[in-house]
Protein backbone atom coordinates (compact mmCIF):
# COMPACT_ATOMS: atom_id res chain seq x y z
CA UNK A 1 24.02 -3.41 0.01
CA UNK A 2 22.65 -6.91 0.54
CA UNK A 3 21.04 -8.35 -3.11
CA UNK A 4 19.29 -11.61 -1.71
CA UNK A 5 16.20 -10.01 -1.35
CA UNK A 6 16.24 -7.96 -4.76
CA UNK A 7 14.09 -10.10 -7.19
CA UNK A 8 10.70 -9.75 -6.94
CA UNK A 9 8.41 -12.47 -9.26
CA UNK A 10 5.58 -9.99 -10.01
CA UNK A 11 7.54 -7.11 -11.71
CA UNK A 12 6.24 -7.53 -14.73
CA UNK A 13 3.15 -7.35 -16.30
CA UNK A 14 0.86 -10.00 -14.95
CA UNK A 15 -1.84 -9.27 -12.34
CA UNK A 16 -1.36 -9.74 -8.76
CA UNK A 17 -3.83 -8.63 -6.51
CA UNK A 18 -3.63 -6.96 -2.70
CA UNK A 19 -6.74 -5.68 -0.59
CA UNK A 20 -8.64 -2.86 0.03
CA UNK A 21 -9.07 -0.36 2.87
CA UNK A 22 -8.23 -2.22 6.07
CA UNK A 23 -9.08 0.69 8.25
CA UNK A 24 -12.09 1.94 6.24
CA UNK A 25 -13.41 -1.25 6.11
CA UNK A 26 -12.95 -1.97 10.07
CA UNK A 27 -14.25 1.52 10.91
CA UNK A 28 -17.48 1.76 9.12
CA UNK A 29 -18.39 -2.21 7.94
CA UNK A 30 -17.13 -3.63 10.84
CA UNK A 31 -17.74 -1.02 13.73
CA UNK A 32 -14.28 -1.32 15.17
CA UNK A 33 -12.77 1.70 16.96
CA UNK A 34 -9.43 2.46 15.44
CA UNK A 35 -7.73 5.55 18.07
CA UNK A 36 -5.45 7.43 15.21
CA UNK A 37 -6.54 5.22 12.65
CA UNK A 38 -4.01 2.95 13.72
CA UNK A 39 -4.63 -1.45 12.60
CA UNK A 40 -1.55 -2.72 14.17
CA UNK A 41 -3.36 -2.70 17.72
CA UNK A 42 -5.34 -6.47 16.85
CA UNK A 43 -2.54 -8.20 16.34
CA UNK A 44 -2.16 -8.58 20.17
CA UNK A 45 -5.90 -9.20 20.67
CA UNK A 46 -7.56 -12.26 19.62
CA UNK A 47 -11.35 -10.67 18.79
CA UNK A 48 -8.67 -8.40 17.18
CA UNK A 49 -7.23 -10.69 14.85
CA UNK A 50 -10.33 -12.60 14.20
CA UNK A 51 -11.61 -9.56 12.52
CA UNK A 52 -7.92 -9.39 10.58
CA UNK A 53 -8.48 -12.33 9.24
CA UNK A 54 -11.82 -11.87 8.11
CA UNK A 55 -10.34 -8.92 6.63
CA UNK A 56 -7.61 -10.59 4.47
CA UNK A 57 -9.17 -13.95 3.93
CA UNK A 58 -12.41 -11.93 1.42
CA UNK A 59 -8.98 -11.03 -0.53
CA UNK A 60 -7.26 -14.17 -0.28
CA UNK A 61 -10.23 -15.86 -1.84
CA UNK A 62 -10.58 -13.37 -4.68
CA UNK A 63 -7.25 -14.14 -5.47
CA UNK A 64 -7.49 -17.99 -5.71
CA UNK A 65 -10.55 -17.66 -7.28
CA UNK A 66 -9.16 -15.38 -9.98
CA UNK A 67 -5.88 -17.53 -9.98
CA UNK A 68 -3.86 -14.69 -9.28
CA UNK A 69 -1.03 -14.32 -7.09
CA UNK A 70 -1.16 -11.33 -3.93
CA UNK A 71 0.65 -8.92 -1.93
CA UNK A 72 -0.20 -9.61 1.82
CA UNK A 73 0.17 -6.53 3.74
CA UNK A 74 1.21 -6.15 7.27
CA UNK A 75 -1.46 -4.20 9.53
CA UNK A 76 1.37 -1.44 9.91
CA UNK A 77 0.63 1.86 8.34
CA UNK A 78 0.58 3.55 11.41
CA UNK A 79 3.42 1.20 13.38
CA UNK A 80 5.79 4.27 13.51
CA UNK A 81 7.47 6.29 16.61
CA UNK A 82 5.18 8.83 16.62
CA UNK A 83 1.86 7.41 16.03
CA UNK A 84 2.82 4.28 18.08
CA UNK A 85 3.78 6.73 21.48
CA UNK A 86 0.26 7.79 21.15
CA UNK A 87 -0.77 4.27 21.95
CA UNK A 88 1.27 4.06 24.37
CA UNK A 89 4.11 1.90 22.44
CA UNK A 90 7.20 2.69 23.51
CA UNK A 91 10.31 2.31 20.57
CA UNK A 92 11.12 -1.66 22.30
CA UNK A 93 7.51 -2.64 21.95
CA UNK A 94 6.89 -1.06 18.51
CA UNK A 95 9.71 -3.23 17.31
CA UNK A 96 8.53 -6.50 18.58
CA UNK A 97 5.26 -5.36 17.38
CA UNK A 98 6.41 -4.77 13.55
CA UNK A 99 8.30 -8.21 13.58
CA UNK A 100 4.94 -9.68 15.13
CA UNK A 101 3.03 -8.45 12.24
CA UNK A 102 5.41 -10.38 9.60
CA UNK A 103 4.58 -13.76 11.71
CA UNK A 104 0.84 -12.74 11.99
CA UNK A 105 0.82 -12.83 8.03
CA UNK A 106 2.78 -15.34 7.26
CA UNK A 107 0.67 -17.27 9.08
CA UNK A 108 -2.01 -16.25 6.67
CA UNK A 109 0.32 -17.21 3.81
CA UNK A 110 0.87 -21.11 5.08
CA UNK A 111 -2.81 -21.03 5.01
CA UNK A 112 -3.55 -19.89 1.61
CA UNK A 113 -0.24 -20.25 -0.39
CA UNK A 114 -0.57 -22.65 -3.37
CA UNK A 115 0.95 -23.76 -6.84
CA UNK A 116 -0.63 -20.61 -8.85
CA UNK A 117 -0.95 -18.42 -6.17
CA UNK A 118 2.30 -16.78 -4.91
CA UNK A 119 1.66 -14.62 -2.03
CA UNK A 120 4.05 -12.29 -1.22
CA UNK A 121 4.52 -11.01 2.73
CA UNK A 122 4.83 -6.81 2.21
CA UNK A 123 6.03 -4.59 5.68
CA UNK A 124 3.90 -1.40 4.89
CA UNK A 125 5.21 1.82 6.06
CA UNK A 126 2.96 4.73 6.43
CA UNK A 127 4.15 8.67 6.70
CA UNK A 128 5.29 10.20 9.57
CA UNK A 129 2.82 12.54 9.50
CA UNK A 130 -0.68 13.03 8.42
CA UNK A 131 -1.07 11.22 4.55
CA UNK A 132 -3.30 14.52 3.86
CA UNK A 133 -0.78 17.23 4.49
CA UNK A 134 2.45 18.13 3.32
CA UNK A 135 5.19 16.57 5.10
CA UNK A 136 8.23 18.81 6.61
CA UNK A 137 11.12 16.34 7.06
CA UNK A 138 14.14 16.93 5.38
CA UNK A 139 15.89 13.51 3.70
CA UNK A 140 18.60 12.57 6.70
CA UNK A 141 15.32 13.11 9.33
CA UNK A 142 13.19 10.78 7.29
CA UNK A 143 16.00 7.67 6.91
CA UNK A 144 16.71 8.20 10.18
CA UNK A 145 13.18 8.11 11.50
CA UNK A 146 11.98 4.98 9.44
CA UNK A 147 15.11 2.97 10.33
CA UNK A 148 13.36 1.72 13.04
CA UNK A 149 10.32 0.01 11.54
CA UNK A 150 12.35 -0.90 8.24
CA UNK A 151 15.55 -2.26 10.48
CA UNK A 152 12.60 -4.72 12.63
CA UNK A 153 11.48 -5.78 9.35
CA UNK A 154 15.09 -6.57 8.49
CA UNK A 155 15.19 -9.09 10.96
CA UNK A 156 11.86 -11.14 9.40
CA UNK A 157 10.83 -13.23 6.55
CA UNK A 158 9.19 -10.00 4.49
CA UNK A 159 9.73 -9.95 0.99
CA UNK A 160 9.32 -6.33 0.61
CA UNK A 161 8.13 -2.85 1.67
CA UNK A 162 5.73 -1.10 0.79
CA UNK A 163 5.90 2.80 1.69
CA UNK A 164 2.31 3.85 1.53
CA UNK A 165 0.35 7.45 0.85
CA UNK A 166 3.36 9.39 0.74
CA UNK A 167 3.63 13.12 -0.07
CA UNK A 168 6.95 14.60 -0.24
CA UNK A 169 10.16 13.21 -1.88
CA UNK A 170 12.14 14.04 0.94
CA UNK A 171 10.36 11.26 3.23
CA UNK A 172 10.64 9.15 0.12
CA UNK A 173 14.00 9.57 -0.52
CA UNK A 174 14.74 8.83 3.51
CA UNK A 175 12.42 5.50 3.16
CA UNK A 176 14.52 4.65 0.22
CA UNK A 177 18.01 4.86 1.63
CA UNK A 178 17.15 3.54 4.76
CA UNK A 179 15.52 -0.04 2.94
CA UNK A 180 18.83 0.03 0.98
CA UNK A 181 21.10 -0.67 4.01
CA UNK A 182 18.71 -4.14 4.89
CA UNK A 183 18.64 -5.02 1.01
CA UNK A 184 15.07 -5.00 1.51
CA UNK A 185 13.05 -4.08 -1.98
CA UNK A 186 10.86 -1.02 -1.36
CA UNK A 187 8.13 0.34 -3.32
CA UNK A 188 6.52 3.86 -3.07
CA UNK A 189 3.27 4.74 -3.37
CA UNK A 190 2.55 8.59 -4.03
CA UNK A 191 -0.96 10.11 -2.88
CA UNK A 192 -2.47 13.19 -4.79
CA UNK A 193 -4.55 15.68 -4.29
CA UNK A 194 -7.86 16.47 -6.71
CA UNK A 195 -5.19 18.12 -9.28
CA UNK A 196 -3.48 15.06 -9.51
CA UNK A 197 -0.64 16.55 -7.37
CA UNK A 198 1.24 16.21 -4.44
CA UNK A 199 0.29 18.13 -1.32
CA UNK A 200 2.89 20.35 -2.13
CA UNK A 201 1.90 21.13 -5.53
CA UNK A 202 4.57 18.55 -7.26
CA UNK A 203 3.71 16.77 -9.80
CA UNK A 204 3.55 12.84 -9.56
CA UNK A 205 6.21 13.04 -12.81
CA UNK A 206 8.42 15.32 -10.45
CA UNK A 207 8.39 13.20 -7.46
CA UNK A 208 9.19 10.16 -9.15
CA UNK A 209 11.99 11.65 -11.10
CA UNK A 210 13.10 13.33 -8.55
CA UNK A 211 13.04 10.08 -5.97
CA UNK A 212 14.98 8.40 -8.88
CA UNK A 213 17.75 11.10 -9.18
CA UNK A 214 18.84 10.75 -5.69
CA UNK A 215 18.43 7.31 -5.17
CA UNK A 216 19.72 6.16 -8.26
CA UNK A 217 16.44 4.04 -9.30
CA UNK A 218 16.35 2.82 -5.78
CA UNK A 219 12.23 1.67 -5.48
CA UNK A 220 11.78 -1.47 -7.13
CA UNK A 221 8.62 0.50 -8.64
CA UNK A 222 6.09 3.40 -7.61
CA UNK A 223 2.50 3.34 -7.00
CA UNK A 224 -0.17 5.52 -6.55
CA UNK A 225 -2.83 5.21 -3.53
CA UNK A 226 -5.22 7.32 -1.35
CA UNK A 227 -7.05 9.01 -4.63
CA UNK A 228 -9.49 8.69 -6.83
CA UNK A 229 -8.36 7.85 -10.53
CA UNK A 230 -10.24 10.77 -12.13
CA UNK A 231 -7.38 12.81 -9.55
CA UNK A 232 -4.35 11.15 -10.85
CA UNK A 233 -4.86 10.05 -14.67
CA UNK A 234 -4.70 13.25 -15.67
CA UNK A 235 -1.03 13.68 -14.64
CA UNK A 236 -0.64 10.26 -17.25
CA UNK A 237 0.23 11.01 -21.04
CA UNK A 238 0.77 8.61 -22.87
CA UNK A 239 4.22 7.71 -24.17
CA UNK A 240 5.86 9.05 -21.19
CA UNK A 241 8.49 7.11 -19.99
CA UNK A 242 8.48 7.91 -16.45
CA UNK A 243 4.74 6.06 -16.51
CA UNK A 244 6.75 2.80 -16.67
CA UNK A 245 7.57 3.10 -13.34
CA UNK A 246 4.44 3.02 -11.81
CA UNK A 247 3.72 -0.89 -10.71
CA UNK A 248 0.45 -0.09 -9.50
CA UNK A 249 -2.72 1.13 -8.59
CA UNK A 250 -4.29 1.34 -4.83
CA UNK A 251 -7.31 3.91 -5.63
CA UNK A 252 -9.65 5.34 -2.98
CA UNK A 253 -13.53 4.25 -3.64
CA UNK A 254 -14.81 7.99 -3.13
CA UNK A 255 -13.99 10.84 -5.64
CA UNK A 256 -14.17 13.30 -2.77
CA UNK A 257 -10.94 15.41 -2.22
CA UNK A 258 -9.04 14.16 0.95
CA UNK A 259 -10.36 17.27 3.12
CA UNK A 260 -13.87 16.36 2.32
CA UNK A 261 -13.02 12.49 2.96
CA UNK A 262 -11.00 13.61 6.30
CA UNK A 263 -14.74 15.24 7.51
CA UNK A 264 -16.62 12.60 6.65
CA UNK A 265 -18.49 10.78 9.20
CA UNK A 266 -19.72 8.11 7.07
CA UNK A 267 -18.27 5.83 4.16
CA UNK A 268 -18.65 6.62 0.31
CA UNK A 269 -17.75 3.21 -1.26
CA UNK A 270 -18.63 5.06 -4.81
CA UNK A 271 -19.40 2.66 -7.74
CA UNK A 272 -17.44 -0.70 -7.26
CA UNK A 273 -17.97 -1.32 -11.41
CA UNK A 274 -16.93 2.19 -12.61
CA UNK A 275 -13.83 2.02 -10.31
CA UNK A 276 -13.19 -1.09 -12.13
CA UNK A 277 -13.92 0.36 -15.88
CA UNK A 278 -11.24 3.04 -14.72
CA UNK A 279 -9.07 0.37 -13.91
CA UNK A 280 -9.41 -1.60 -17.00
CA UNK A 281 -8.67 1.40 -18.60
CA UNK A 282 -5.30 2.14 -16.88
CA UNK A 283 -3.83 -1.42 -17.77
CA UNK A 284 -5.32 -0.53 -21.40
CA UNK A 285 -2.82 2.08 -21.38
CA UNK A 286 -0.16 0.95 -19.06
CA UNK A 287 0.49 -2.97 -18.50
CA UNK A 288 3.45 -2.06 -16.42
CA UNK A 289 0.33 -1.19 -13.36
CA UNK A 290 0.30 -4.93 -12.56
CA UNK A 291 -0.81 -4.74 -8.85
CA UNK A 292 -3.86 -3.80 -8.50
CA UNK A 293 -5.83 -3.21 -5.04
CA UNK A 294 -7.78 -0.27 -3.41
CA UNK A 295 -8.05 2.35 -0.28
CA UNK A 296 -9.79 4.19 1.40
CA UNK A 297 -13.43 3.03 1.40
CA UNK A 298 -12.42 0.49 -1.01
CA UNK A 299 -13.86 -3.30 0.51
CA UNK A 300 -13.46 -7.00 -1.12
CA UNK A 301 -16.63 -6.14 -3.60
CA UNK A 302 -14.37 -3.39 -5.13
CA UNK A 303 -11.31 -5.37 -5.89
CA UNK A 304 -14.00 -8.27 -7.14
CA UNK A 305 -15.20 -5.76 -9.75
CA UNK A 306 -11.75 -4.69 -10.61
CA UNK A 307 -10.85 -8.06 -11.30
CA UNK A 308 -14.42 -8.39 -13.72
CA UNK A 309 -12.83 -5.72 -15.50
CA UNK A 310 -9.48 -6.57 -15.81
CA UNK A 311 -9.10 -10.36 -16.26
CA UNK A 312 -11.36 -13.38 -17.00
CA UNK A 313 -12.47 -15.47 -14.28
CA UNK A 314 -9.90 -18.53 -13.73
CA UNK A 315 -11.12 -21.89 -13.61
CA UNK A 316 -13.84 -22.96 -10.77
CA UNK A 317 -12.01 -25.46 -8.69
């Protein structure tokens, strides 16, 4: 395994920030069709990135302003085989496509990068299936089927990978072994249902135990994303050691439980200030969640209350 890519300057216990929910926030504040709720689509249009920009550039500023440094994610959640064919991508232009996407933010980071304000380029990676349903891929199908995306972003300047509202170990496990042949550092992000379980019925102290066993510690760290935190801090107890794993915090605006969220047919963006009280409280409890961002329904005024919460305001320039 390749170790030139292995450090990573924001494991420890300072701040960085990432965004919100790109599709969310496309969909229902910006009007944008999104066929299979797929992002990666505007790279290749210019109207398309315009609105990309405008996306990532509300974050960008929060994170100067706040003097924080950020994780800048690629548009990719849904750049995968199977969600791709639906577009009509076939496996050669969903490659060029994911390498595209590392240049198309890294674009944004010549912009914005400054002494302060390290911004890290991160190749998300979504599930194969639907985030809200249990996966069925064994561990050999799921290295083998996210090879592709994680080999193309191999072959780029990305820092790391970010494998995003997971639900099964067995995909995990697959994403996991299959960043360790690039050298690629890859984080996992867990999604849980109302119980503060996975779809299966695993708990989120199983999963990343389990994930660990077999991969011998292989994520750099795990997060959790795609739920509300009254869902998922009631699987945290204090003084458990496996909670030192978990780097951070992407939380959904909306209490609702996915299958309400998944009929919805407009946006609950919640209460930006209590999502950020619940955040203050987490890194009360747990400095180790460092990056802190949001999903689903989450927007730029949700991670500006989070930071309220969490840190004082930097310095006005």
């Amino acid at each position: 395994m390749k170790n030139d890519r292995q450090r990573l300057p924001h494991l420890g216990q300072e701040i960085y920030l990432t965004d919100g929910g790109l599709e969310t926030t496309l969909i229902f504040h910006r009007g944008l069709e999104l066929p299979f709720f797929a992002s990666f689509p505007l790279i290749d249009d210019a109207s398309g990135r315009a609105e990309l920009d405008a996306y990532y550039e509300a974050y960008l500023s929060l994170a100067r302003k706040y003097g924080r440094g950020f994780l800048l994610d690629t548009p990719t959640w849904r750049a995968n085989p199977d969600w791709a064919a639906k577009l009509g991508y076939d496996l050669a232009a969903l490659w060029a496509l994911n390498i595209r996407s590392v240049d198309y933010v890294a674009g944004l980071r010549e912009k914005w990068q400054r002494p302060g304000m390290p911004i890290l380029l991160n190749g998300v990676i979504g599930p194969r299936g639907d985030a809200y349903k249990q996966g069925r891929m064994s561990v050999a199908e799921a290295e083998d089927y996210h090879a592709h995306q994680i080999d193309a972003f191999a072959e780029t300047p990305v820092d790391m990978l970010s494998a995003m509202t997971i639900n099964t170990t067995e995909e995990a496990i697959g994403i996991v072994r299959a960043a360790r042949e690039t050298g690629l550092p890859v984080v996992i992000s867990f999604t849980v249902e109302t119980n503060g379980r996975l779809a299966n019925g695993m708990s989120l102290r199983e999963a990343i135990e389990m994930t660990d066993d077999m991969t011998a510690n292989g994520p750099a760290y795990y997060m959790v994303n795609c739920a509300h935190p009254v869902h998922f801090e009631q699987a945290f107890v204090d003084g458990d050691t496996w909670l030192h794993r978990i780097g951070g915090v992407r939380a959904n605006a909306s209490s609702k439980s996915h299958a309400e969220l998944d009929e919805a047919t407009e946006i609950d963006i919640g209460d930006p200030q209590e999502l950020g009280r619940h955040y203050r409280s987490l890194r009360a409890r747990y400095p180790s969640m460092c990056v802190l961002g949001g999903c689903c329904g989450t927007d730029h005024r949700h991670v500006a209350a989070i930071c309220e919460a969490c840190m004082p305001r930097a310095a006005a320039e």
